[in-house]
N, C-alpha and C. Protein backbone atom coordinates (compact mmCIF):
# COMPACT_ATOMS: atom_id res chain seq x y z
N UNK A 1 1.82 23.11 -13.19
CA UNK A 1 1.35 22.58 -11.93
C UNK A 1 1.00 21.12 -12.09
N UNK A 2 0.91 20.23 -11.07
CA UNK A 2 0.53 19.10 -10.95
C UNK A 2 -0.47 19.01 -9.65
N UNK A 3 -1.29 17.91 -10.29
CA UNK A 3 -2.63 17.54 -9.53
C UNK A 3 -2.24 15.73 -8.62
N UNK A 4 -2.60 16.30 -7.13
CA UNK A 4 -2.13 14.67 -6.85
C UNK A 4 -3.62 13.43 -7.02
N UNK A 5 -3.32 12.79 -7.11
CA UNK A 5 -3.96 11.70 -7.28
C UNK A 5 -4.32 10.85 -6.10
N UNK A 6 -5.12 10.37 -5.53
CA UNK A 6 -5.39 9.52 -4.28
C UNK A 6 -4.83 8.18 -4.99
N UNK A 7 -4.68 7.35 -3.68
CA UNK A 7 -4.51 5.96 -4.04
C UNK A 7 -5.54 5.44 -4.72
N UNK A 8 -5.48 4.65 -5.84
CA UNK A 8 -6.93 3.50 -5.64
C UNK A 8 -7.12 2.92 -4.80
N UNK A 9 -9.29 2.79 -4.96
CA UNK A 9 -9.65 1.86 -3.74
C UNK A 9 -10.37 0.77 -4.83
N UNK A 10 -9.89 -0.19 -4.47
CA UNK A 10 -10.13 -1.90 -4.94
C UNK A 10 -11.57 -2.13 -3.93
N UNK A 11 -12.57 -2.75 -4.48
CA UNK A 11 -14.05 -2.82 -4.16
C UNK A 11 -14.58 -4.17 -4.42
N UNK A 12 -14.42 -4.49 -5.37
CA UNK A 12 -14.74 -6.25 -5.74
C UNK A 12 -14.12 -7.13 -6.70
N UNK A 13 -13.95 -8.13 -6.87
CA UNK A 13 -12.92 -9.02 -7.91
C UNK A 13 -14.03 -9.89 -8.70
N UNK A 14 -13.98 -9.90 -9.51
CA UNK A 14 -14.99 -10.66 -10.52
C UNK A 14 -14.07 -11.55 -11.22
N UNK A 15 -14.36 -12.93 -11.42
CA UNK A 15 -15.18 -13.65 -10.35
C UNK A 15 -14.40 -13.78 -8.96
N UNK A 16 -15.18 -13.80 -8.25
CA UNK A 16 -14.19 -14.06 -6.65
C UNK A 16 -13.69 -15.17 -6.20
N UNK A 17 -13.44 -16.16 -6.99
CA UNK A 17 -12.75 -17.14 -7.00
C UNK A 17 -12.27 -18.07 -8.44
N UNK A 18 -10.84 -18.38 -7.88
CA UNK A 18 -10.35 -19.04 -9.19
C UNK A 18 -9.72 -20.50 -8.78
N UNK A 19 -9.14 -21.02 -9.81
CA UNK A 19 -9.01 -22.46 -9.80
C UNK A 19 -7.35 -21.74 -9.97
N UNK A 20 -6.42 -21.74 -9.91
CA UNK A 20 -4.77 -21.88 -10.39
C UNK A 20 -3.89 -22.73 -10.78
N UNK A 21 -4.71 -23.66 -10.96
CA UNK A 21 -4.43 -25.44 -11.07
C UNK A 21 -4.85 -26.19 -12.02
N UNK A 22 -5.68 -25.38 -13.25
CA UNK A 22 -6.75 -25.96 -14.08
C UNK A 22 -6.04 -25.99 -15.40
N UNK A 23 -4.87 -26.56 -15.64
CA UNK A 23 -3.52 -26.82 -16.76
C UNK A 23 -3.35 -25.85 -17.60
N UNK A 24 -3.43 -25.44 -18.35
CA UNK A 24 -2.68 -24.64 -19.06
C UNK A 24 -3.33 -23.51 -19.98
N UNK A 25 -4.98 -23.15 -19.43
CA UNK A 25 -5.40 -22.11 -19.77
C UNK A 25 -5.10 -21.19 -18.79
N UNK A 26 -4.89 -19.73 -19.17
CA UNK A 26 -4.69 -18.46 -18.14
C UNK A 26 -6.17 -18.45 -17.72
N UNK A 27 -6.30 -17.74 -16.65
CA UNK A 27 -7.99 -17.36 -16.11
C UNK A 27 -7.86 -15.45 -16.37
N UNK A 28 -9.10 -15.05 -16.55
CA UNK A 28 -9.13 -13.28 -16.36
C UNK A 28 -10.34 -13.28 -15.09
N UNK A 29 -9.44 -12.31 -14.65
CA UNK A 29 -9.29 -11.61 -13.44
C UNK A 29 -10.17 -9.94 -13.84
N UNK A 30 -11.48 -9.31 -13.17
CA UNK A 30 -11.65 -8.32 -13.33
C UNK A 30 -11.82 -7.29 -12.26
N UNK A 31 -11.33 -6.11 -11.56
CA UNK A 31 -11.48 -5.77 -10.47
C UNK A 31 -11.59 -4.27 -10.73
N UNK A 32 -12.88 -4.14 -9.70
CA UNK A 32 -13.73 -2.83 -9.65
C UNK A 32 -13.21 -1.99 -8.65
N UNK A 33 -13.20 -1.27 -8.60
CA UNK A 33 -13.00 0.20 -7.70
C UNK A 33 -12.95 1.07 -8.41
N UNK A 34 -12.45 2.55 -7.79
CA UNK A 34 -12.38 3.53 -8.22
C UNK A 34 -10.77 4.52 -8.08
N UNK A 35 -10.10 5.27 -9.14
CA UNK A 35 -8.85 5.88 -9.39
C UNK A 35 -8.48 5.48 -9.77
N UNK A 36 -8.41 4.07 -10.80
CA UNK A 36 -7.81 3.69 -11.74
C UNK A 36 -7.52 4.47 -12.69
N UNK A 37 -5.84 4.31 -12.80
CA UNK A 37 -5.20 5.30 -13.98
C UNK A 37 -4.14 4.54 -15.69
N UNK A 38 -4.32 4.79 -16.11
CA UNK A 38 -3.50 4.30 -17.62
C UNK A 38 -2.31 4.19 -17.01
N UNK A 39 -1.49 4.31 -15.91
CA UNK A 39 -0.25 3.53 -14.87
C UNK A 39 -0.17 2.57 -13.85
N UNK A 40 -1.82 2.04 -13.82
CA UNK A 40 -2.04 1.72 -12.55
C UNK A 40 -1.59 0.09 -13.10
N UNK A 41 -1.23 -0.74 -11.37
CA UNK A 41 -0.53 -1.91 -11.83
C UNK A 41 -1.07 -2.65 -11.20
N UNK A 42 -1.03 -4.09 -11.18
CA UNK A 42 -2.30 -5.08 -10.41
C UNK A 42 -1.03 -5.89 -10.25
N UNK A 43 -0.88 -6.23 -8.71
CA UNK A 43 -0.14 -7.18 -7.83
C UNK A 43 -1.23 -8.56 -7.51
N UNK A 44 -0.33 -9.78 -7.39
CA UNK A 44 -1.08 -10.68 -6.83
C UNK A 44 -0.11 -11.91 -6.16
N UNK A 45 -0.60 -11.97 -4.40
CA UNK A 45 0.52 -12.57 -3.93
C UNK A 45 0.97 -12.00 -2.51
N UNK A 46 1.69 -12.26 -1.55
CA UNK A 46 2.21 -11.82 -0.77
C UNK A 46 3.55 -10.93 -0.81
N UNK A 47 3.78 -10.21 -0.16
CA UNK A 47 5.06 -9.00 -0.40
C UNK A 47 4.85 -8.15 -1.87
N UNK A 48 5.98 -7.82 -2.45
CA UNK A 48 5.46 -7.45 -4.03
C UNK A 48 4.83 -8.05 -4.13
N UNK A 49 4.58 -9.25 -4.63
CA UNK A 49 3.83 -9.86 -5.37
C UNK A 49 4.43 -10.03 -6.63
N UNK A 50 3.47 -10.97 -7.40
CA UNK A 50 3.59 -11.18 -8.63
C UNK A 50 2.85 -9.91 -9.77
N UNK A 51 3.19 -9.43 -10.66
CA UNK A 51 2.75 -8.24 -11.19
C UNK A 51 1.81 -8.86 -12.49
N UNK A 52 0.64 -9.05 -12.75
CA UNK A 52 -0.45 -9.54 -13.85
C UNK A 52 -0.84 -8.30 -14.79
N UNK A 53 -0.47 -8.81 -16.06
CA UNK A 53 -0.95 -8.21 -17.30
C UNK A 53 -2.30 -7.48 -17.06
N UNK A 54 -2.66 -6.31 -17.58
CA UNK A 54 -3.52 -5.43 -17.69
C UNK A 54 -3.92 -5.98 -19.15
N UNK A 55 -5.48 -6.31 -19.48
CA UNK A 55 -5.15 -6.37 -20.66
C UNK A 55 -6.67 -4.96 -21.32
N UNK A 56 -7.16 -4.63 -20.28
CA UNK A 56 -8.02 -3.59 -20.35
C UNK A 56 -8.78 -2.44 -19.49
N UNK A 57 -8.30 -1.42 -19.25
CA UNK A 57 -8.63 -0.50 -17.97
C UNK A 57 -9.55 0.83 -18.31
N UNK A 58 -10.13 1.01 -17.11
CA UNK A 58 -10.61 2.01 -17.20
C UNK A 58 -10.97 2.88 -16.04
N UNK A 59 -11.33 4.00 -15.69
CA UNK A 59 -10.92 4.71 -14.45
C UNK A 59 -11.84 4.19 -13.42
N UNK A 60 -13.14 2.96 -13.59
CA UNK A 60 -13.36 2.15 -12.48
C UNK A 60 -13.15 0.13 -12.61
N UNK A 61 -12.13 0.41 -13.70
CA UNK A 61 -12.43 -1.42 -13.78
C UNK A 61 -10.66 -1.47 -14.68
N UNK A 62 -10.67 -2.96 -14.28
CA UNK A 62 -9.23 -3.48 -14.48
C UNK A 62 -9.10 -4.56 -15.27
N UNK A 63 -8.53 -5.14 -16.05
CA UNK A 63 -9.47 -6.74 -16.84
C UNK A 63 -7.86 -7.40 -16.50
N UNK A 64 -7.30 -8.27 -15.71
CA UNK A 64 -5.93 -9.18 -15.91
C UNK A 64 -5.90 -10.31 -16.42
N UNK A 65 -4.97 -10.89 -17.02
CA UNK A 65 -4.47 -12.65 -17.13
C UNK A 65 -3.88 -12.95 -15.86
N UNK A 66 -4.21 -13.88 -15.43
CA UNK A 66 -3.40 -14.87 -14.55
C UNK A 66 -2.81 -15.70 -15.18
N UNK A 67 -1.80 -15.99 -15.78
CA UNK A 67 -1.24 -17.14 -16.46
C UNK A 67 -1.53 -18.69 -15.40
N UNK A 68 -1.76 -19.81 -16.17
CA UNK A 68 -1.93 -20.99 -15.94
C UNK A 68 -0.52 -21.18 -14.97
N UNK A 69 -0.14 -21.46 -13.55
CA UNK A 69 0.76 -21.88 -12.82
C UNK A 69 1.14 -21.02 -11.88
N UNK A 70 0.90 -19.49 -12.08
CA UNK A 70 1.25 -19.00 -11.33
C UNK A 70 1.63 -19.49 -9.94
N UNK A 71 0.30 -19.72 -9.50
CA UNK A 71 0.19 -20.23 -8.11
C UNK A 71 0.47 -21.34 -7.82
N UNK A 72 1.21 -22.71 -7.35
CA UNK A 72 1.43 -23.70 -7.87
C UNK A 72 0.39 -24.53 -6.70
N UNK A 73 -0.04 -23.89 -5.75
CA UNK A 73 -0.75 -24.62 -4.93
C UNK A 73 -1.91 -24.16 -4.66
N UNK A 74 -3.32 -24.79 -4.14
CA UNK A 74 -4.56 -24.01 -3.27
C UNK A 74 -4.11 -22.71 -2.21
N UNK A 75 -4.27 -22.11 -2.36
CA UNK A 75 -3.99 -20.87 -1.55
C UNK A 75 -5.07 -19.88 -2.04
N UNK A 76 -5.20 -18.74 -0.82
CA UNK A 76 -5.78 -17.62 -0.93
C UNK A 76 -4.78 -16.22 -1.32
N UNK A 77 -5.16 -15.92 -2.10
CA UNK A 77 -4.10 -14.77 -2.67
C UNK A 77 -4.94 -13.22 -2.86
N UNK A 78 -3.70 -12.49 -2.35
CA UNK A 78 -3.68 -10.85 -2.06
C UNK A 78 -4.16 -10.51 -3.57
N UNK A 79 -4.79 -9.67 -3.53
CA UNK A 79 -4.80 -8.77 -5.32
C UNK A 79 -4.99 -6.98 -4.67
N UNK A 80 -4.19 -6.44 -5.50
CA UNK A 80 -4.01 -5.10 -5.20
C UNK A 80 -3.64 -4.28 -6.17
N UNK A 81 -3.98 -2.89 -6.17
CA UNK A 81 -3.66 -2.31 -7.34
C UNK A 81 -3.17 -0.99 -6.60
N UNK A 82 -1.94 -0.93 -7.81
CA UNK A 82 -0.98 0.24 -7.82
C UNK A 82 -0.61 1.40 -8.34
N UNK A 83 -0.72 2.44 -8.19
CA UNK A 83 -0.65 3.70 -8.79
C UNK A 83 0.62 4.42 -8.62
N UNK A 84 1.45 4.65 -9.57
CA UNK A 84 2.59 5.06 -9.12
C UNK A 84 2.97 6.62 -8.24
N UNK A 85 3.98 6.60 -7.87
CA UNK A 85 3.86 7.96 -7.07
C UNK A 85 4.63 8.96 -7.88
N UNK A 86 4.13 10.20 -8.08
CA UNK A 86 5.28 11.31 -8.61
C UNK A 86 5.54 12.22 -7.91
N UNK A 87 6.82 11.89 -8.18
CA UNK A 87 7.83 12.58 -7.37
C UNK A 87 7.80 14.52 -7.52
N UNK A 88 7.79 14.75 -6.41
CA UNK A 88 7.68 16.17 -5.85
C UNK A 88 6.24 16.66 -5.81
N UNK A 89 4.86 15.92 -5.97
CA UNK A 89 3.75 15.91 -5.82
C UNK A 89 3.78 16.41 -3.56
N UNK A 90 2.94 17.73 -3.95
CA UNK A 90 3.08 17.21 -2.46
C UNK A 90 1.37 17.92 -2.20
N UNK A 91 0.91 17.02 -1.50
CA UNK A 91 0.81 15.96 -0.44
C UNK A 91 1.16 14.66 -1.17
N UNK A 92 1.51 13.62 -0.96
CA UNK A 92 1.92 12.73 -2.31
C UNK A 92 0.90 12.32 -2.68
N UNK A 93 0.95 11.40 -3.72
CA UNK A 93 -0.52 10.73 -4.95
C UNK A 93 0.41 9.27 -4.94
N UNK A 94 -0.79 8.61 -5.56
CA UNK A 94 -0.42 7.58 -5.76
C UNK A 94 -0.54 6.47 -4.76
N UNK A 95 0.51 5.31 -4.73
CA UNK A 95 0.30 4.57 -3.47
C UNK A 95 -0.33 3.23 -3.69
N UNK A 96 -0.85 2.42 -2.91
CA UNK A 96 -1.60 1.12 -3.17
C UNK A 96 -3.15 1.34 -2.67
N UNK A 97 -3.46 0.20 -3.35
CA UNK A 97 -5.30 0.18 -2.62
C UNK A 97 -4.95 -1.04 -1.48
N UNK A 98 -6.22 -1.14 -0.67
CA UNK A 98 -6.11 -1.98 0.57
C UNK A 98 -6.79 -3.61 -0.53
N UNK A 99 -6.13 -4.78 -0.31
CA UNK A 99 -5.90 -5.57 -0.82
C UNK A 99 -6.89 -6.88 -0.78
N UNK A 100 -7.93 -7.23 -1.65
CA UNK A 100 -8.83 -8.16 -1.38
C UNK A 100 -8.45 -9.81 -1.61
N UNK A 101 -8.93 -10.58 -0.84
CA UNK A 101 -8.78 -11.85 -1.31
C UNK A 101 -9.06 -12.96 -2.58
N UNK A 102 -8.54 -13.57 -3.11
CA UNK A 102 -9.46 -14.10 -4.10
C UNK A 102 -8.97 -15.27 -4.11
């Protein structure tokens, strides 16, 4: 048997603001909620998005790199996290969390 999984829900971004412009150190990115899974994936960006390194998780916290450039301009950017879906799960699992600013 299989157990479905809810989406994650994304709750706060630590710190809630970054610089993307500050030369050539990466910044870390940490984001709280809850259903975080050892698959789960962190988007940042509009549409897909850009997909950021996990570099430590746990079933309420996320730790990412932003590499230095990503963003090449001041902007406000989407962050969201992803849980994949498995297939023939039914009601389905998985899915995205609703997406905070940073």
């Amino acid at each position: 048997y299989s157990v479905a999984l809810p989406p994650p829900s994304l709750t706060e971004l630590s710190p809630n603001a970054l610089d993307f412009n500050i030369g050539t150190a990466p910044q870390t990115l940490t984001l709280t909620g809850t259903g975080f899974t050892s698959a789960s994936r962190v988007f940042a960006g509009a549409g897909q998005g850009t997909e950021l390194t996990v570099s430590s998780r746990t079933a309420t916290s996320l730790v990412v790199t932003i590499p230095a450039g990503t963003f090449p301009s001041p902007q406000i950017v989407q962050i969201r996290v992803e849980n994949p879906v498995t297939a023939g799960i039914t009601p389905a699992d998985g899915g995205a969390s609703a997406s905070l600013p940073l």
